[in-house]
Protein backbone atom coordinates (compact mmCIF):
# COMPACT_ATOMS: atom_id res chain seq x y z
CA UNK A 1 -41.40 3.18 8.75
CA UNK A 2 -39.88 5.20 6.33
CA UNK A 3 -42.07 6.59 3.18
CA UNK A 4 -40.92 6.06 -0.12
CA UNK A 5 -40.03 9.09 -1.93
CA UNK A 6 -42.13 10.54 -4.38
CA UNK A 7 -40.92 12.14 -7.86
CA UNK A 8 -37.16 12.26 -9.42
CA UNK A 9 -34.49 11.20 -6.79
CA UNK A 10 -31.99 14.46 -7.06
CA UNK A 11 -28.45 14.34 -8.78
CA UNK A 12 -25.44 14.93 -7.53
CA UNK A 13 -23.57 18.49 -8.94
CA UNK A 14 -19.61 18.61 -10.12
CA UNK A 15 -18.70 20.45 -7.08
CA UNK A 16 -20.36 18.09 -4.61
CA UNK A 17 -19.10 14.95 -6.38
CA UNK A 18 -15.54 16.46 -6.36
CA UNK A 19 -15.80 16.99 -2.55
CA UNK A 20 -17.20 13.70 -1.23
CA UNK A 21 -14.45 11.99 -3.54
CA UNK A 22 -11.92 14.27 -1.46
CA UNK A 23 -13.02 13.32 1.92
CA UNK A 24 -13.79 9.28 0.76
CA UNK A 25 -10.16 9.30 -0.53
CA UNK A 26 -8.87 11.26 3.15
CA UNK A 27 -10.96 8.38 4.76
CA UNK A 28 -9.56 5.51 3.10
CA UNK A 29 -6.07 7.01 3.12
CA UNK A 30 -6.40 7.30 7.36
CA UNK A 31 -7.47 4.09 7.45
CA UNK A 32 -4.25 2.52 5.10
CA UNK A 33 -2.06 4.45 7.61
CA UNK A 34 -3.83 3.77 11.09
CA UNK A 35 -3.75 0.11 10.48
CA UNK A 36 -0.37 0.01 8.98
CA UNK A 37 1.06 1.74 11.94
CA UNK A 38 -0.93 -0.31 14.14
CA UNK A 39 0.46 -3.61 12.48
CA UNK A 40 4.23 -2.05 12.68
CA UNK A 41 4.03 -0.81 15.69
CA UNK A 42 3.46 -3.86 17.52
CA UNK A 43 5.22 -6.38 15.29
CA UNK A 44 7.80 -4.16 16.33
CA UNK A 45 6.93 -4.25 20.04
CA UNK A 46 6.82 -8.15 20.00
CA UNK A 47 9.64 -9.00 17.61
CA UNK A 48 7.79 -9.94 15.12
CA UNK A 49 8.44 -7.71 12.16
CA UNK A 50 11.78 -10.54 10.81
CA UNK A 51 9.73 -13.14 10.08
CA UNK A 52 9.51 -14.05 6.62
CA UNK A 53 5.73 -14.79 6.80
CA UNK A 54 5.59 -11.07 8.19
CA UNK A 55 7.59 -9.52 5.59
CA UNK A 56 6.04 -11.29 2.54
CA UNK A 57 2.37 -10.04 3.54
CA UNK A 58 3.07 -6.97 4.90
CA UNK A 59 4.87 -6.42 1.11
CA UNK A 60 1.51 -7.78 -0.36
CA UNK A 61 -0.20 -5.55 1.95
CA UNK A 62 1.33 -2.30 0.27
CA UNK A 63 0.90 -3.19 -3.20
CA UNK A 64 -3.14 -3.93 -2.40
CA UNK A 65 -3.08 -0.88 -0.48
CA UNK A 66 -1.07 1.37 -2.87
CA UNK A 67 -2.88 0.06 -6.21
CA UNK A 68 -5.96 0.26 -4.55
CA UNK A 69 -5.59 3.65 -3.39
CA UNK A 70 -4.15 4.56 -6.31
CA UNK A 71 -6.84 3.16 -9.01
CA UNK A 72 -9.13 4.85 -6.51
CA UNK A 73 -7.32 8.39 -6.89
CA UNK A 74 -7.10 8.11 -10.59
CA UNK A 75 -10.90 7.54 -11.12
CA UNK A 76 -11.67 10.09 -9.10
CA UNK A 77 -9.03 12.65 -11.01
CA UNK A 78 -10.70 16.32 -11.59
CA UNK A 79 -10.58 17.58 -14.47
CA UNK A 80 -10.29 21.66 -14.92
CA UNK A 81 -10.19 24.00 -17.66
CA UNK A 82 -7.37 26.77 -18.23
CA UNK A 83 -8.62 29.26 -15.49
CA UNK A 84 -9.51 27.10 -13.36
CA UNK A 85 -13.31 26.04 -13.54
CA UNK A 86 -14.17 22.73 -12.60
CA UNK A 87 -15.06 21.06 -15.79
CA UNK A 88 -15.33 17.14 -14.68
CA UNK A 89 -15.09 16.12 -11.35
CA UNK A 90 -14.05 12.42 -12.02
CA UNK A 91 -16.30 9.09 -11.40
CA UNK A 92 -18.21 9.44 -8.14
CA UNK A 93 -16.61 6.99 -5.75
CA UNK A 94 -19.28 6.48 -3.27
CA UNK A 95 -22.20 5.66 -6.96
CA UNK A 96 -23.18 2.48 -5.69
CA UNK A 97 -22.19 -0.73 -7.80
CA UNK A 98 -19.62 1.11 -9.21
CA UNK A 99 -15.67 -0.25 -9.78
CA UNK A 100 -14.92 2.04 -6.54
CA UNK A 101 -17.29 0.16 -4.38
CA UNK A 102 -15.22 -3.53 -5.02
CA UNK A 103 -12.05 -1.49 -4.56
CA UNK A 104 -12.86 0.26 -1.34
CA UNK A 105 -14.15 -3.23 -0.18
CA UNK A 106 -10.55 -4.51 -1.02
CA UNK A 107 -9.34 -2.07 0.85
CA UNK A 108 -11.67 -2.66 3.69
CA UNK A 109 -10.46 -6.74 3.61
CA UNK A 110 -6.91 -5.67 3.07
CA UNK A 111 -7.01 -3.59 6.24
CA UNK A 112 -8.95 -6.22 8.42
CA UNK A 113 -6.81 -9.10 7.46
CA UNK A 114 -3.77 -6.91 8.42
CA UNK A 115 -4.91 -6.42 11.90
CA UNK A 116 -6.67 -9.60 12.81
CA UNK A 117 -3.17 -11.13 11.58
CA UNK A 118 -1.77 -9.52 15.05
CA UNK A 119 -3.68 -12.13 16.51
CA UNK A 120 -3.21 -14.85 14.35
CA UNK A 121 -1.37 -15.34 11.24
CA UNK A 122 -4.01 -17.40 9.40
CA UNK A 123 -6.21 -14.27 9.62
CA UNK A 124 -4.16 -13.69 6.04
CA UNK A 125 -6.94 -16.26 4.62
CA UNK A 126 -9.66 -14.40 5.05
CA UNK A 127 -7.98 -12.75 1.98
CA UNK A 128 -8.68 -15.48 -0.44
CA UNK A 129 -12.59 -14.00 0.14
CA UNK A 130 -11.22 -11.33 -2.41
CA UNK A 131 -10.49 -13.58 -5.61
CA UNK A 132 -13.55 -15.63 -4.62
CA UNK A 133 -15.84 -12.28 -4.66
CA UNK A 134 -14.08 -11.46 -8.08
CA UNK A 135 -14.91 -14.94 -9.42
CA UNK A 136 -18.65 -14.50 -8.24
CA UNK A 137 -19.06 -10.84 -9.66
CA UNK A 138 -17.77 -12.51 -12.80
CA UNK A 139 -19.88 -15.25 -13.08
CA UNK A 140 -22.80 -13.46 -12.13
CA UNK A 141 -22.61 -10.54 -14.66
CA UNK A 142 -20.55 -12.34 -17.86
CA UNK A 143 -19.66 -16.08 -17.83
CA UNK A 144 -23.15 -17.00 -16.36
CA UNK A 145 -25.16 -15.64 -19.03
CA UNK A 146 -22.84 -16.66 -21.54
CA UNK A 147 -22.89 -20.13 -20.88
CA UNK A 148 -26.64 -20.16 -19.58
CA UNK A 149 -27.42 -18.64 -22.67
CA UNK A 150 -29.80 -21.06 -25.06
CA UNK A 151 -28.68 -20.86 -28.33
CA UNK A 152 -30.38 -19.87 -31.47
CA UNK A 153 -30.07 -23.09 -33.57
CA UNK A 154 -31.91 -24.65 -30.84
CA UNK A 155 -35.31 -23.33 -32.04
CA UNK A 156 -36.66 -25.47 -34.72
CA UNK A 157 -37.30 -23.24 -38.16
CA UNK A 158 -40.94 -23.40 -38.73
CA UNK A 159 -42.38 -23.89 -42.35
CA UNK A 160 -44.32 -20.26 -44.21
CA UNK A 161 -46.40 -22.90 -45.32
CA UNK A 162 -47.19 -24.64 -42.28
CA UNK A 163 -47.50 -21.53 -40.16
CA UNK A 164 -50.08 -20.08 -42.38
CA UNK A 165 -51.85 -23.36 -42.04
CA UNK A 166 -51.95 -23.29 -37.97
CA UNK A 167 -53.19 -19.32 -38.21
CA UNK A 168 -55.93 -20.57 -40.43
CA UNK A 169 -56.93 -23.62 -38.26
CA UNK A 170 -56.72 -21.33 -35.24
CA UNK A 171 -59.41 -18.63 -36.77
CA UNK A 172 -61.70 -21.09 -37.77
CA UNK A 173 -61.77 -22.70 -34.36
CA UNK A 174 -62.08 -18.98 -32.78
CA UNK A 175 -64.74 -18.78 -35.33
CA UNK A 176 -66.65 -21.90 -33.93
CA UNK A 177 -66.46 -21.25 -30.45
CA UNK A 178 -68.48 -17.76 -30.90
């Protein structure tokens, strides 16, 4: 069983976040081009790769993959000064709960659908799991509490008068008890 840790949880330095963005974006990159070559590879080997279902997701395919990568790259951008010193090392990309986590799991989905879709061409539904995690995200954190919300004009204004009146009442029966 594992002890919790005692005192301040440690933070991450410039350099370090700079490096683990390098090798998250090498990872994710490696993965975009093993399972692309993969898919080509045999669609090509089977005579698959002229069908129009083919085509029209494998061209949805690259724009997830190259936005995601992309929006992924960008966050993670460095930032150094005039000689050279590291000044910002970009959003950390593995922070958990963080935009970068829903995008790498898009590009996780992406990838997945793309090769289970050797099998099976209705693998390519699993991808409507993306716009239904994107609704829940956005209930959950905005339109939820927005609408959930109860609203000020609700609570009934309550009289100086009368207030001072219950205070009074509620002293004198404190008053009686003891």
């Amino acid at each position: 069983m594992l002890q919790p840790q005692k005192g301040k949880t440690g933070t991450k330095g410039q350099k370090q976040i700079l490096e683990e963005n390098l090798s998250t974006l090498n990872f994710y990159r490696n993965m975009i081009i093993a399972v692309s070559l993969i898919y080509i590879v045999y669609n090509l080997a089977f005579g698959n790769v002229f069908s129009l279902t083919n085509i029209f997701f494998y061209l949805l395919v690259i724009v997830s993959h190259g936005g995601s990568y992309r929006f992924m790259s960008y966050m993670a951008n460095a930032k150094y000064t005039e000689s050279g010193q590291l000044l910002d090392s970009g959003t950390d990309l593995n922070m958990e709960g963080g935009l970068a986590e829903h995008t790498k799991d898009l590009i996780i989905l992406t990838s997945g659908c793309q090769l289970l879709s050797i099998i099976s061409n209705y693998f390519w539904l699993l991808w409507l799991l993306a716009p239904g995690r994107a609704f829940y995200i956005l209930w959950t954190n905005f339109l939820g509490p927005y609408f959930m919300q109860s609203s000020a004009d609700n609570i009934p204004e309550v009289n100086e008068k009368k207030q001072k009146k219950l205070e009074r009442r509620q002293k004198r029966q404190q008053n009686v008890r003891y």
